[in-house]
N, C-alpha and C. Protein backbone atom coordinates (compact mmCIF):
# COMPACT_ATOMS: atom_id res chain seq x y z
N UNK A 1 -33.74 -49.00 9.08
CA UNK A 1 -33.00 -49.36 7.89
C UNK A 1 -33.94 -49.87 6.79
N UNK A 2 -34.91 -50.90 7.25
CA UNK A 2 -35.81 -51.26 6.20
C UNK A 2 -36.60 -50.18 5.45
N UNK A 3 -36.89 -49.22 6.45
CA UNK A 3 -37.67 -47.81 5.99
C UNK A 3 -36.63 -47.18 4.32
N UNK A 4 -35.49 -46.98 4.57
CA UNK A 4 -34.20 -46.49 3.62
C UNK A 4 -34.82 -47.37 2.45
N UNK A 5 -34.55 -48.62 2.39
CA UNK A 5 -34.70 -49.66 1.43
C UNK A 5 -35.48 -49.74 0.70
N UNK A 6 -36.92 -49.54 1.45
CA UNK A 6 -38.31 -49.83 0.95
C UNK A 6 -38.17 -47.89 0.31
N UNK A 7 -37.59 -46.70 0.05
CA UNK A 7 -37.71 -46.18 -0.26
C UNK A 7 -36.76 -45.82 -1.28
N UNK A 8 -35.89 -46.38 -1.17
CA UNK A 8 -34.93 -46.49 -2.36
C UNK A 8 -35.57 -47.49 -3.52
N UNK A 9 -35.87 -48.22 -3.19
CA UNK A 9 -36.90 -49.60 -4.28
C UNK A 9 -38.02 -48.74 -5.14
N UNK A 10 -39.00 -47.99 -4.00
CA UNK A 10 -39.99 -47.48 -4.84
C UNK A 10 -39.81 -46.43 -5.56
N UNK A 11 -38.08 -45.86 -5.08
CA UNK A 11 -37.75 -44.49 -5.97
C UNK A 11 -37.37 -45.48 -7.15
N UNK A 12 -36.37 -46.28 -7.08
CA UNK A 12 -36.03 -46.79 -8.44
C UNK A 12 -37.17 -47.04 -9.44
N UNK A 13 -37.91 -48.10 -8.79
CA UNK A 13 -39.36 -48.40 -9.89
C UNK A 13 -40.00 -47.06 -10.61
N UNK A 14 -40.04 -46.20 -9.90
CA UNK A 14 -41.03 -45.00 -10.63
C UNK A 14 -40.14 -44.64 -11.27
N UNK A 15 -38.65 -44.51 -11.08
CA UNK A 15 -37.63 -43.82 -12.62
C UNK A 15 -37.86 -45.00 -13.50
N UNK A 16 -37.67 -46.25 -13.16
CA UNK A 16 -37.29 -47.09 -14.39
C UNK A 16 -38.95 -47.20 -14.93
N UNK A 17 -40.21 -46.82 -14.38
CA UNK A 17 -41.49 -46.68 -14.70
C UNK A 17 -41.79 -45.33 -15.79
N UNK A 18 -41.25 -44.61 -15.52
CA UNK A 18 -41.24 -43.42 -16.02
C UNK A 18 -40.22 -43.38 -17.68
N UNK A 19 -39.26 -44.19 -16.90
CA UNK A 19 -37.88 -43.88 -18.03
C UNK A 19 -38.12 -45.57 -19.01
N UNK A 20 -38.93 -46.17 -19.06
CA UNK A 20 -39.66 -47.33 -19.94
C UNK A 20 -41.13 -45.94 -20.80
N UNK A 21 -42.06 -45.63 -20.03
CA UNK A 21 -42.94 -44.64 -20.49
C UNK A 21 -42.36 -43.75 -21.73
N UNK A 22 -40.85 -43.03 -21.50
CA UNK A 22 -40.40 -42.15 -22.21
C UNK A 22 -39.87 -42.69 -23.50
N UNK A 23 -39.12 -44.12 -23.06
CA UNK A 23 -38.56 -44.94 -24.50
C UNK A 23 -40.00 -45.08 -25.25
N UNK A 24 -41.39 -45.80 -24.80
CA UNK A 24 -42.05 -46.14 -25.80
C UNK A 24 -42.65 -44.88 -26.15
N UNK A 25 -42.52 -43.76 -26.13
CA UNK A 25 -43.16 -42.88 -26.23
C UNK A 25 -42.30 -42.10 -27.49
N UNK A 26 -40.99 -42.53 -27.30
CA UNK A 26 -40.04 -42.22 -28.37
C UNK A 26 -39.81 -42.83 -29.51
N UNK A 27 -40.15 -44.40 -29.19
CA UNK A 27 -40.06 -45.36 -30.19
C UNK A 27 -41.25 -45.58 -31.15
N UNK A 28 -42.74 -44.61 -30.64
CA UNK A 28 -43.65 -44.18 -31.61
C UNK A 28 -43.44 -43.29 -32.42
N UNK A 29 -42.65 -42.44 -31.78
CA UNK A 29 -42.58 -40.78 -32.84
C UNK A 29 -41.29 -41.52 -33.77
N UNK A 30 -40.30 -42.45 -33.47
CA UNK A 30 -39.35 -43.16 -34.18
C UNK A 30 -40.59 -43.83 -35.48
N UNK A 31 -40.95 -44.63 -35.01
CA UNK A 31 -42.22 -45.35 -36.05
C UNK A 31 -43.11 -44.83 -36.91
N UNK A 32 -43.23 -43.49 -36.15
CA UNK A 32 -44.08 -42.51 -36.87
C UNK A 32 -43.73 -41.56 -38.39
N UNK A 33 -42.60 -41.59 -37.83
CA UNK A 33 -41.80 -40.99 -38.93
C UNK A 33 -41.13 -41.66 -39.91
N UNK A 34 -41.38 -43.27 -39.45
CA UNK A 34 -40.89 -44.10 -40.74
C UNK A 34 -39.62 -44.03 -40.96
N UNK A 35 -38.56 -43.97 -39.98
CA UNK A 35 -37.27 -43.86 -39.79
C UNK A 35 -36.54 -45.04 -40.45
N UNK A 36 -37.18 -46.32 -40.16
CA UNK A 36 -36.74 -47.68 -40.81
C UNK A 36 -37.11 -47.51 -42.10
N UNK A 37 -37.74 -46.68 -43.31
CA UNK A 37 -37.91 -46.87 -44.22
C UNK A 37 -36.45 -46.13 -45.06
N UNK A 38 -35.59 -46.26 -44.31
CA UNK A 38 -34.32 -45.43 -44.76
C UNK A 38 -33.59 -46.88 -44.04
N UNK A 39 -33.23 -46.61 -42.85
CA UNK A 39 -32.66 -47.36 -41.89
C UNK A 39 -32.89 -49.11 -41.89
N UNK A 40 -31.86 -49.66 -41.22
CA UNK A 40 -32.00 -50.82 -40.35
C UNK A 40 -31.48 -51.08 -39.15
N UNK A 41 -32.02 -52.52 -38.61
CA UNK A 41 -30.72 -52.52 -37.15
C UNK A 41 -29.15 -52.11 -37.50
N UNK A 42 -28.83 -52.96 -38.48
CA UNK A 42 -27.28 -52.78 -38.81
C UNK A 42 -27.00 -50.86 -39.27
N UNK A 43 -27.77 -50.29 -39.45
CA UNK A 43 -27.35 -48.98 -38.79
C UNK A 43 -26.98 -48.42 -38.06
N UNK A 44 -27.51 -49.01 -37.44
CA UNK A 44 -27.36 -48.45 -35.83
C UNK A 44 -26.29 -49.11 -34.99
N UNK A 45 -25.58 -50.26 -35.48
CA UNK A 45 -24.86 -50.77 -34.64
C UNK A 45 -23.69 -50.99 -34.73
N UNK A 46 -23.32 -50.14 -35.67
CA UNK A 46 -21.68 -49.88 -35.90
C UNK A 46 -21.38 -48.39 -34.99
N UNK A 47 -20.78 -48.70 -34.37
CA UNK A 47 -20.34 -47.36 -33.08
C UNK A 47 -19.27 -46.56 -33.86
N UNK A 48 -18.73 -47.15 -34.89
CA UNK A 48 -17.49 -46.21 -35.81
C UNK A 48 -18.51 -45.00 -36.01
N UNK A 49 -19.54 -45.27 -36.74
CA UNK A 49 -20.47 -43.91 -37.02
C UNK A 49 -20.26 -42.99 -36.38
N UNK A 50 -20.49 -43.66 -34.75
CA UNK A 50 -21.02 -42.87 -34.09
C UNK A 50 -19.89 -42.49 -32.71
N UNK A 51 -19.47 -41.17 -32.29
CA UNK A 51 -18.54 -40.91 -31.24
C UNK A 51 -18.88 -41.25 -29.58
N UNK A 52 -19.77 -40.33 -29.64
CA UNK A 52 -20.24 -40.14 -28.62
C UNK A 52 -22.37 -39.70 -28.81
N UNK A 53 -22.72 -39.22 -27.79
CA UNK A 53 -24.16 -39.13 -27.23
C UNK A 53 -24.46 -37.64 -28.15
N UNK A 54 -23.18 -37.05 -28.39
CA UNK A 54 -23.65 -35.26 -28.86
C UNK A 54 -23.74 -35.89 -30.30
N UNK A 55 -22.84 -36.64 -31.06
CA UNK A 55 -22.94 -37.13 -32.25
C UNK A 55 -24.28 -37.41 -32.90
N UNK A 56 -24.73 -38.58 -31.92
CA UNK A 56 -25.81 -39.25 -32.17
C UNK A 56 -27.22 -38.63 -32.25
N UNK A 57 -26.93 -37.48 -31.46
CA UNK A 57 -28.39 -36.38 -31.69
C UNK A 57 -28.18 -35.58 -32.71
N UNK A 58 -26.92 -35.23 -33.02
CA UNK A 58 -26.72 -35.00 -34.55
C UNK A 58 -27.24 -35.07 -35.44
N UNK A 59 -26.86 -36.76 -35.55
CA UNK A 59 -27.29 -37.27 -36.56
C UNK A 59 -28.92 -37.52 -36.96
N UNK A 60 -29.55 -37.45 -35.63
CA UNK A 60 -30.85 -37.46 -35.08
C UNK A 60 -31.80 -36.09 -36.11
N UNK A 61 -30.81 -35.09 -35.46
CA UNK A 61 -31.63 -33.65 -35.92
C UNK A 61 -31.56 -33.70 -37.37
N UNK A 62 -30.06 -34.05 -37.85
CA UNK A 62 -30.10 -33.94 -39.30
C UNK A 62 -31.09 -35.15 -40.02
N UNK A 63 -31.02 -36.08 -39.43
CA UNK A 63 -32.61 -37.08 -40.25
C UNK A 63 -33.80 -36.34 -40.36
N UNK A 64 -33.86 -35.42 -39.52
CA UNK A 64 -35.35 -34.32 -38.71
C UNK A 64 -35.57 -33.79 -39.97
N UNK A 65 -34.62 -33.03 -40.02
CA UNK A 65 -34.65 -31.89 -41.10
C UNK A 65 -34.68 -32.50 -42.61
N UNK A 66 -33.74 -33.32 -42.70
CA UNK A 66 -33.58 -33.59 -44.25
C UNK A 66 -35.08 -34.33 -44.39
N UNK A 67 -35.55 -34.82 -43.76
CA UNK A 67 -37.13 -35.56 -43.71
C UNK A 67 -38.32 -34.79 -43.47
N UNK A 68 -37.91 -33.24 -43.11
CA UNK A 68 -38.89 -32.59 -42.56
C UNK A 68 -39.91 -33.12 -41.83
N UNK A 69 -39.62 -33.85 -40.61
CA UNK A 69 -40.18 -34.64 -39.59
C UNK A 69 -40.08 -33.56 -38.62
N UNK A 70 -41.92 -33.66 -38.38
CA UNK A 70 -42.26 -32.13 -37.15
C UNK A 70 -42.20 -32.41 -36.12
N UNK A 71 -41.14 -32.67 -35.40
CA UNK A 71 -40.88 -32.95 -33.36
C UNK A 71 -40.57 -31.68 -32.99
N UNK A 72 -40.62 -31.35 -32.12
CA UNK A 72 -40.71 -30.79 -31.33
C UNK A 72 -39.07 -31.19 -30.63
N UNK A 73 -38.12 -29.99 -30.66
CA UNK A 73 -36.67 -30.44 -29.63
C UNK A 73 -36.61 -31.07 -28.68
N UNK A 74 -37.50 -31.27 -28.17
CA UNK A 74 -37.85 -31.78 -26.89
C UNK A 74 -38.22 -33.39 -27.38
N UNK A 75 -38.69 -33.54 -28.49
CA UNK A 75 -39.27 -34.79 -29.22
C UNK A 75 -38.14 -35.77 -29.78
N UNK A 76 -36.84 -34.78 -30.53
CA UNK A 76 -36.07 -35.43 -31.13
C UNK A 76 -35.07 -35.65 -29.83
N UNK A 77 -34.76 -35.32 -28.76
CA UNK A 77 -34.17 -35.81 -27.68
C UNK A 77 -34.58 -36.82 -27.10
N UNK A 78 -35.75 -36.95 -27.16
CA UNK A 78 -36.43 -38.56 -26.57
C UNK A 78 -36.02 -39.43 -27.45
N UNK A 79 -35.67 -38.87 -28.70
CA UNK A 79 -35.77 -40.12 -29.83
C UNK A 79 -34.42 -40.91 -29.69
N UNK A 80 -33.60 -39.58 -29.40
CA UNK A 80 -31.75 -39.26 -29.59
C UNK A 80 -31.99 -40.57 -28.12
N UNK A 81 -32.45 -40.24 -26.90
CA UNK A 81 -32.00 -41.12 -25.95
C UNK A 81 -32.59 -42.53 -26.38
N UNK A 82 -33.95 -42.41 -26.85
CA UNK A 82 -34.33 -43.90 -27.14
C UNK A 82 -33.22 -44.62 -28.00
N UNK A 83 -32.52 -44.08 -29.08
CA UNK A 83 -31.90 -44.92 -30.01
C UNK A 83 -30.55 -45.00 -29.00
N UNK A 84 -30.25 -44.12 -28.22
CA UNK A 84 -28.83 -44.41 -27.15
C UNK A 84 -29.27 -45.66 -26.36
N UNK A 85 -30.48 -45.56 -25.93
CA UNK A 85 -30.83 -46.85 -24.78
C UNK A 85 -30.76 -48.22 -25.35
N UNK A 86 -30.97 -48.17 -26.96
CA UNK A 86 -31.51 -49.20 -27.40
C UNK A 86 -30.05 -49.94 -28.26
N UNK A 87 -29.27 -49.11 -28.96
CA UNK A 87 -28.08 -49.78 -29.73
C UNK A 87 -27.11 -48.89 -29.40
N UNK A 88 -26.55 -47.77 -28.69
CA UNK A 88 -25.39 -47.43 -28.91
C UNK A 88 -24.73 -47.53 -26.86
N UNK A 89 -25.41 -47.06 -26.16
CA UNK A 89 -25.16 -47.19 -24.56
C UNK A 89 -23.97 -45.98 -24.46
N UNK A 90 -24.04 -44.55 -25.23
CA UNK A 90 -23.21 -43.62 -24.55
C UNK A 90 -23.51 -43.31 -23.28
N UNK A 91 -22.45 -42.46 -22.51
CA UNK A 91 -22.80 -41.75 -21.48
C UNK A 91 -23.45 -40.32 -21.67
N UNK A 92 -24.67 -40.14 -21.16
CA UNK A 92 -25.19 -39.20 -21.20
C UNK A 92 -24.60 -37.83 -20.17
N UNK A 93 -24.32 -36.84 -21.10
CA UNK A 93 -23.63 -35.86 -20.08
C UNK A 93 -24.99 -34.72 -20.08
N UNK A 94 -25.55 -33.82 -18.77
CA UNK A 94 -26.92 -32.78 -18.99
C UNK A 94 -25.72 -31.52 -18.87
């Protein structure tokens, strides 16, 4: 039984190791792009804006574009989950 435990523990740590890695990794390309020079917290934290998790990458892509900010799809989804992890807490559906 201890064997189960001690392997469930070290699975958790390496996701929540991994899935901390991916937020700051998102919250640079967020910084990078000078997103707050538009924005504030109180943006982000009215949920009326915002519906759900498909919304919020929405709104994500359309900042992309109207800013012509060069990510990579794969880039603005890290960003889309970082700003979910950080002020809105949808459920993520894959």
């Amino acid at each position: 039984m201890s064997k189960i435990i001690f392997t469930l523990l070290v699975s958790n740590l390496c996701f929540t190791t991994l899935q901390s890695a991916e937020h700051r990794e998102a919250k640079e390309l967020f910084i990078d792009a000078k997103c707050m020079s538009c924005h504030n917290d109180r943006d982000f934290t009215p949920k009326e804006k915002m519906q759900d998790y498909k919304t919020l990458h929405k709104a994500v892509n359309a900042c992309r574009y109207a800013n012509n900010i060069e990510w990579f799809d794969d880039e603005s989804v890290q960003v889309t989950k970082y700003l979910n992890h950080k002020y809105y807490k949808f459920e993520v559906k894959d």
